[in-house]
Protein backbone atom coordinates (compact mmCIF):
# COMPACT_ATOMS: atom_id res chain seq x y z
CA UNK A 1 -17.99 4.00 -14.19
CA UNK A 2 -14.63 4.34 -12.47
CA UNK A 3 -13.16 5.68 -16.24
CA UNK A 4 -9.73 8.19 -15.62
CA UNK A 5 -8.39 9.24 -18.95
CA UNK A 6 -4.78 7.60 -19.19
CA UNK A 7 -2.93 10.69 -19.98
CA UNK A 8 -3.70 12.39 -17.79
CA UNK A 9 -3.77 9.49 -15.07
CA UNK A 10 -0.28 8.82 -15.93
CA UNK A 11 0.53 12.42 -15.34
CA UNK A 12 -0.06 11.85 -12.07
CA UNK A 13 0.98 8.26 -10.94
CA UNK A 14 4.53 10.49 -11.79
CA UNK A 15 2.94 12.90 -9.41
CA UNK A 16 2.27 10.10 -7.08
CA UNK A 17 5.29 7.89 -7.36
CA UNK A 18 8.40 11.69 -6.97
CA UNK A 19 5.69 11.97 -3.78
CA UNK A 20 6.59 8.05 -2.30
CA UNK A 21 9.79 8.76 -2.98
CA UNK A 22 10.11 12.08 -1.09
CA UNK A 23 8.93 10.32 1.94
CA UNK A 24 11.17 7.51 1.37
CA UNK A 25 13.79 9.85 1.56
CA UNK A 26 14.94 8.45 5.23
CA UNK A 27 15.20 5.04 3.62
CA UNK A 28 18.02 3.12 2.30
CA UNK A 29 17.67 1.58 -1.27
CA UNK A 30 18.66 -2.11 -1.11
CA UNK A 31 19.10 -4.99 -3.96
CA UNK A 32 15.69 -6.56 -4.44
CA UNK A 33 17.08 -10.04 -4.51
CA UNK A 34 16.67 -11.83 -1.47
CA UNK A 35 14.64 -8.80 -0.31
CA UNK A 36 11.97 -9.35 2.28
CA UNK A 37 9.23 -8.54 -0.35
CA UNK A 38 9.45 -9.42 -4.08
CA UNK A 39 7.16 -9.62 -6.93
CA UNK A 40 7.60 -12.10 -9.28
CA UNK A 41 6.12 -11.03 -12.43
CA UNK A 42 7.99 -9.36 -15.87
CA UNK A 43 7.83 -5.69 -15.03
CA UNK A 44 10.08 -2.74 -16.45
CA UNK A 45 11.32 -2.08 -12.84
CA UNK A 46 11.68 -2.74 -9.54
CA UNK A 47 13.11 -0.54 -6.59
CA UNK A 48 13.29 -1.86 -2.39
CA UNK A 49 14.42 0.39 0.48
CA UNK A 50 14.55 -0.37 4.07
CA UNK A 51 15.23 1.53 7.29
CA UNK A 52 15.22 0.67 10.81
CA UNK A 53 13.16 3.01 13.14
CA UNK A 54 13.61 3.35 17.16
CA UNK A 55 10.68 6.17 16.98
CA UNK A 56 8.08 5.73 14.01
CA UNK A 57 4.69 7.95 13.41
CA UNK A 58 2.53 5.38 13.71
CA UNK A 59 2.70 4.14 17.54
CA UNK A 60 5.82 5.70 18.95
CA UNK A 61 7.67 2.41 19.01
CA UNK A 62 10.73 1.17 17.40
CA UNK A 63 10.28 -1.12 14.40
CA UNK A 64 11.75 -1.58 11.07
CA UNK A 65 10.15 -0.92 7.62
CA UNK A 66 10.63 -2.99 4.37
CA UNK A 67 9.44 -1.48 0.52
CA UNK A 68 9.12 -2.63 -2.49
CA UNK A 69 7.69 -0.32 -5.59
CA UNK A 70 7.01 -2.23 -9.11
CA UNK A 71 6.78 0.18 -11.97
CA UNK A 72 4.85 -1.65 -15.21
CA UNK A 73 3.37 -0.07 -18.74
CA UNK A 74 0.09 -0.83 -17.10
CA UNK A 75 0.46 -0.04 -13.48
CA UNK A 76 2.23 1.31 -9.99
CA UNK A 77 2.10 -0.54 -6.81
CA UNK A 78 4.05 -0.08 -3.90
CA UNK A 79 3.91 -2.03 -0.82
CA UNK A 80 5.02 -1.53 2.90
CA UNK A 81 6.00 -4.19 5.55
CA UNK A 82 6.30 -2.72 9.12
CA UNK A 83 7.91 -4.74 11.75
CA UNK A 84 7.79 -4.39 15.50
CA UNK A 85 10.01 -4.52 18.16
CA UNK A 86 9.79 -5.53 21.80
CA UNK A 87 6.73 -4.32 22.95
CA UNK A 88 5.29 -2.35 20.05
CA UNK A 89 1.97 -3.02 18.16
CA UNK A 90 0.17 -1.32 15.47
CA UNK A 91 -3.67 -0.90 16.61
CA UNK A 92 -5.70 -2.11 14.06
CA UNK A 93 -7.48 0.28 11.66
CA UNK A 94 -9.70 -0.52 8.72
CA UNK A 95 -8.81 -0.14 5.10
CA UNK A 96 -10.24 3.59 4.98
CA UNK A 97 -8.56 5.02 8.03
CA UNK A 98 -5.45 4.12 6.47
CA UNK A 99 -5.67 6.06 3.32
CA UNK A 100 -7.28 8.74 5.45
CA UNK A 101 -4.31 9.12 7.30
CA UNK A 102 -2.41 8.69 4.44
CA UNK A 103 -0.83 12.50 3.77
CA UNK A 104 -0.33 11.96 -0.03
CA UNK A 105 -4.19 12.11 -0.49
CA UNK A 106 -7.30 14.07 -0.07
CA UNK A 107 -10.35 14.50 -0.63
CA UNK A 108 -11.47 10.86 -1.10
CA UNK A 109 -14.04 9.76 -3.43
CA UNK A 110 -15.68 6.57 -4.51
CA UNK A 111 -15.27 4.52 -1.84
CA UNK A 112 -15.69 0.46 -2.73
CA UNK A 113 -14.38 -2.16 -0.84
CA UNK A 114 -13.78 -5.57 -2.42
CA UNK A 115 -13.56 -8.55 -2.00
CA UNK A 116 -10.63 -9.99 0.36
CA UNK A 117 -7.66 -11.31 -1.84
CA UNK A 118 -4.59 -13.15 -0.75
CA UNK A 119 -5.12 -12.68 3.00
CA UNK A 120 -5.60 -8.58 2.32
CA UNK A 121 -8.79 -6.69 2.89
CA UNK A 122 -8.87 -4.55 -0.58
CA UNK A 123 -10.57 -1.45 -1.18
CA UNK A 124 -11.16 0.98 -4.29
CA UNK A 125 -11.41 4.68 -3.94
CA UNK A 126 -10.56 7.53 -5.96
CA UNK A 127 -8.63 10.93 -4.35
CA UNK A 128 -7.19 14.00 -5.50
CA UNK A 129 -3.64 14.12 -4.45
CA UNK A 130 -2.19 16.18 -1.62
CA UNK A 131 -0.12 18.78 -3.64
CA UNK A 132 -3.20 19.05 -5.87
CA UNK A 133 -1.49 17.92 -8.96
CA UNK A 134 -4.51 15.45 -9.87
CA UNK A 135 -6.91 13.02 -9.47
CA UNK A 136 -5.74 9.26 -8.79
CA UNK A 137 -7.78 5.68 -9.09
CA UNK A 138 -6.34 3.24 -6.92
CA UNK A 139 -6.78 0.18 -4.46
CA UNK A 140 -5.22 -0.16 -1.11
CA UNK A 141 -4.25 -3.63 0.42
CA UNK A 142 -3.63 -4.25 3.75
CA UNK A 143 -3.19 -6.60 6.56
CA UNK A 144 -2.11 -7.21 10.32
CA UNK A 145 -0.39 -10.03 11.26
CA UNK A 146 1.49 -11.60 14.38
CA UNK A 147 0.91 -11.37 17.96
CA UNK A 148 -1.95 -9.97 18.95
CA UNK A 149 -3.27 -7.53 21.75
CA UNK A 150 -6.27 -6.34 23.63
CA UNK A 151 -7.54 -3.18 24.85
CA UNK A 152 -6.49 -4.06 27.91
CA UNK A 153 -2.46 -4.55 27.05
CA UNK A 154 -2.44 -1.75 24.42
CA UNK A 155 -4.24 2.04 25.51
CA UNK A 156 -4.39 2.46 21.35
CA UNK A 157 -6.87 -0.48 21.27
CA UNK A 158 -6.74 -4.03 20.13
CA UNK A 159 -3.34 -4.37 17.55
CA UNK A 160 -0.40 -6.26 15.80
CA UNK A 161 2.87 -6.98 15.61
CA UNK A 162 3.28 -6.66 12.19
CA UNK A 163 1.06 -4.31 9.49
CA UNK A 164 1.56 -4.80 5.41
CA UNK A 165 0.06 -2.07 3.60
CA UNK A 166 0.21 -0.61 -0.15
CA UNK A 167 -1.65 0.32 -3.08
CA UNK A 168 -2.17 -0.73 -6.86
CA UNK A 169 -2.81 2.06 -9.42
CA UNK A 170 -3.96 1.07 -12.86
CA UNK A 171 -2.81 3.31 -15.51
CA UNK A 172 -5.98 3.63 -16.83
CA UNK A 173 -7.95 3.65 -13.89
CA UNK A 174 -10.89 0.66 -12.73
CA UNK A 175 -13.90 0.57 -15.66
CA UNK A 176 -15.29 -1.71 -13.35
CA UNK A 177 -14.85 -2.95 -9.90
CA UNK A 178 -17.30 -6.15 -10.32
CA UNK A 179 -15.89 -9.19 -9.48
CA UNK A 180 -14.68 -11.24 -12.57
CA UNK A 181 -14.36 -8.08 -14.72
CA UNK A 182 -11.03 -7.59 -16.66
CA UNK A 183 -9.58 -4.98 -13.94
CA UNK A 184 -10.64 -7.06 -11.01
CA UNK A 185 -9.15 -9.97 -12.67
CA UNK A 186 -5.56 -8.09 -12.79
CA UNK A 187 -5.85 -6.73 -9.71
CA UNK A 188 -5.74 -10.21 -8.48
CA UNK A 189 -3.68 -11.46 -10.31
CA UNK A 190 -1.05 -8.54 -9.73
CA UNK A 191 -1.53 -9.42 -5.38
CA UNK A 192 -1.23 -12.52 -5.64
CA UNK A 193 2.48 -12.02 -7.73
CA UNK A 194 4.05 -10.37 -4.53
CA UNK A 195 6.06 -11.78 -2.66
CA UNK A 196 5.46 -11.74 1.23
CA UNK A 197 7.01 -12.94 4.57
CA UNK A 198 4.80 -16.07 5.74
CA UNK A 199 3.00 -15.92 9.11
C-alpha cells in the first residue's frame, strides 16, 4: 500500500511547494495566459514564472526555463520546460536520476515506474524531503524532446534540445499504483490536462 495520512501529507506538500518556490526565487512570475505551459482544468490556482539563463546547473549552457505550478484541494503539480540555445543539450537521464539529483529530496523509497502517459515516462516513488520536514508520495514526469545528439557531438553522452520535467503529488498519497485504479486514473487524467509546446 502506498497509504500517507492526508494531514500530515498536506503538511508537507506546504513544506514542498515554500521549497519550489525558494528555488524559483531567480525567476520572474508571469500571467499564465498565453503562457508556454497551461493546464486546462478548474483548479483553485495557478502560478507561471520564467527566466532566461546564459549559465544553468544542468549542462553549463545558456537556455531559458518556463514553470507552471497548479495548486488543487486534491493535489500539487509543478512542471518545468527547459529550452536550449545554440549549441546546448541536456544528456539524457532516466526518470530516477532526475529525482536523485533533485536537491529537495532524499532518501528515496518505493520506487515504481509506470506506465508511459502522454509522451512522458512516469514514475512513483516516495522520499523524505531535504530539510527533513516529512515524508512525500509523488510521481515525476518527464521527457526530452528536439534535436538530438550522440556521444560523439556531446562529451555528456547522447542528449536534447529540450527537457520537460515535473511532478504530481496527491494529497492523499497513491493507495494503489495499478493501472486502472482510481489514483492511476487521475494521474492520467491530471497529465493529460497540461498544456505543452508541440514537437
Amino acid at each position: 500500500m502506498w497509504w500517507v495520512r492526508s494531514v500530515g501529507l498536506v503538511t508537507v506538500l506546504v513544506a514542498l511547494m515554500a521549497m519550489a518556490g525558494a528555488e524559483a526565487d531567480s525567476m520572474t512570475t508571469v500571467s499564465c495566459d498565453g503562457f508556454i505551459l497551461g493546464y486546462s482544468g478548474q483548479v483553485q490556482n495557478k502560478a507561471c514564472r520564467a527566466e532566461d539563463r546564459e549559465s544553468n546547473q544542468i549542462n553549463g549552457g545558456s537556455d531559458t526555463i518556463s514553470r507552471i505550478e497548479v495548486h488543487d484541494s486534491e493535489f500539487y503539480l509543478v512542471a518545468t520546460y527547459y529550452k536550449s540555445k545554440l549549441l546546448t543539450y541536456y544528456p539524457y537521464r532516466t526518470s530516477r536520476d532526475l529525482v536523485d539529483a533533485d536537491s529537495r529530496f532524499s532518501q528515496i523509497k518505493a520506487w515504481r515506474d509506470l506506465p508511459d502517459t502522454y509522451g512522458f515516462k512516469v514514475a512513483a516513488f516516495m522520499a523524505v524531503l531535504a530539510d527533513q520536514k516529512g515524508t512525500i508520495v509523488c510521481a515525476i514526469f518527464d521527457r526530452f524532446s528536439g534535436t538530438t545528439t550522440s556521444h560523439a557531438e556531446y562529451d555528456a553522452g547522447p542528449g536534447s534540445k529540450n527537457l520537460l520535467d515535473g511532478y504530481y503529488c496527491p494529497r492523499h498519497g497513491f493507495s494503489s499504483t495499478a493501472r486502472g485504479s482510481a489514483d492511476m486514473t487521475a494521474l492520467e487524467a491530471n497529465l493529460g490536462r497540461l498544456q505543452i509546446p508541440a514537437e
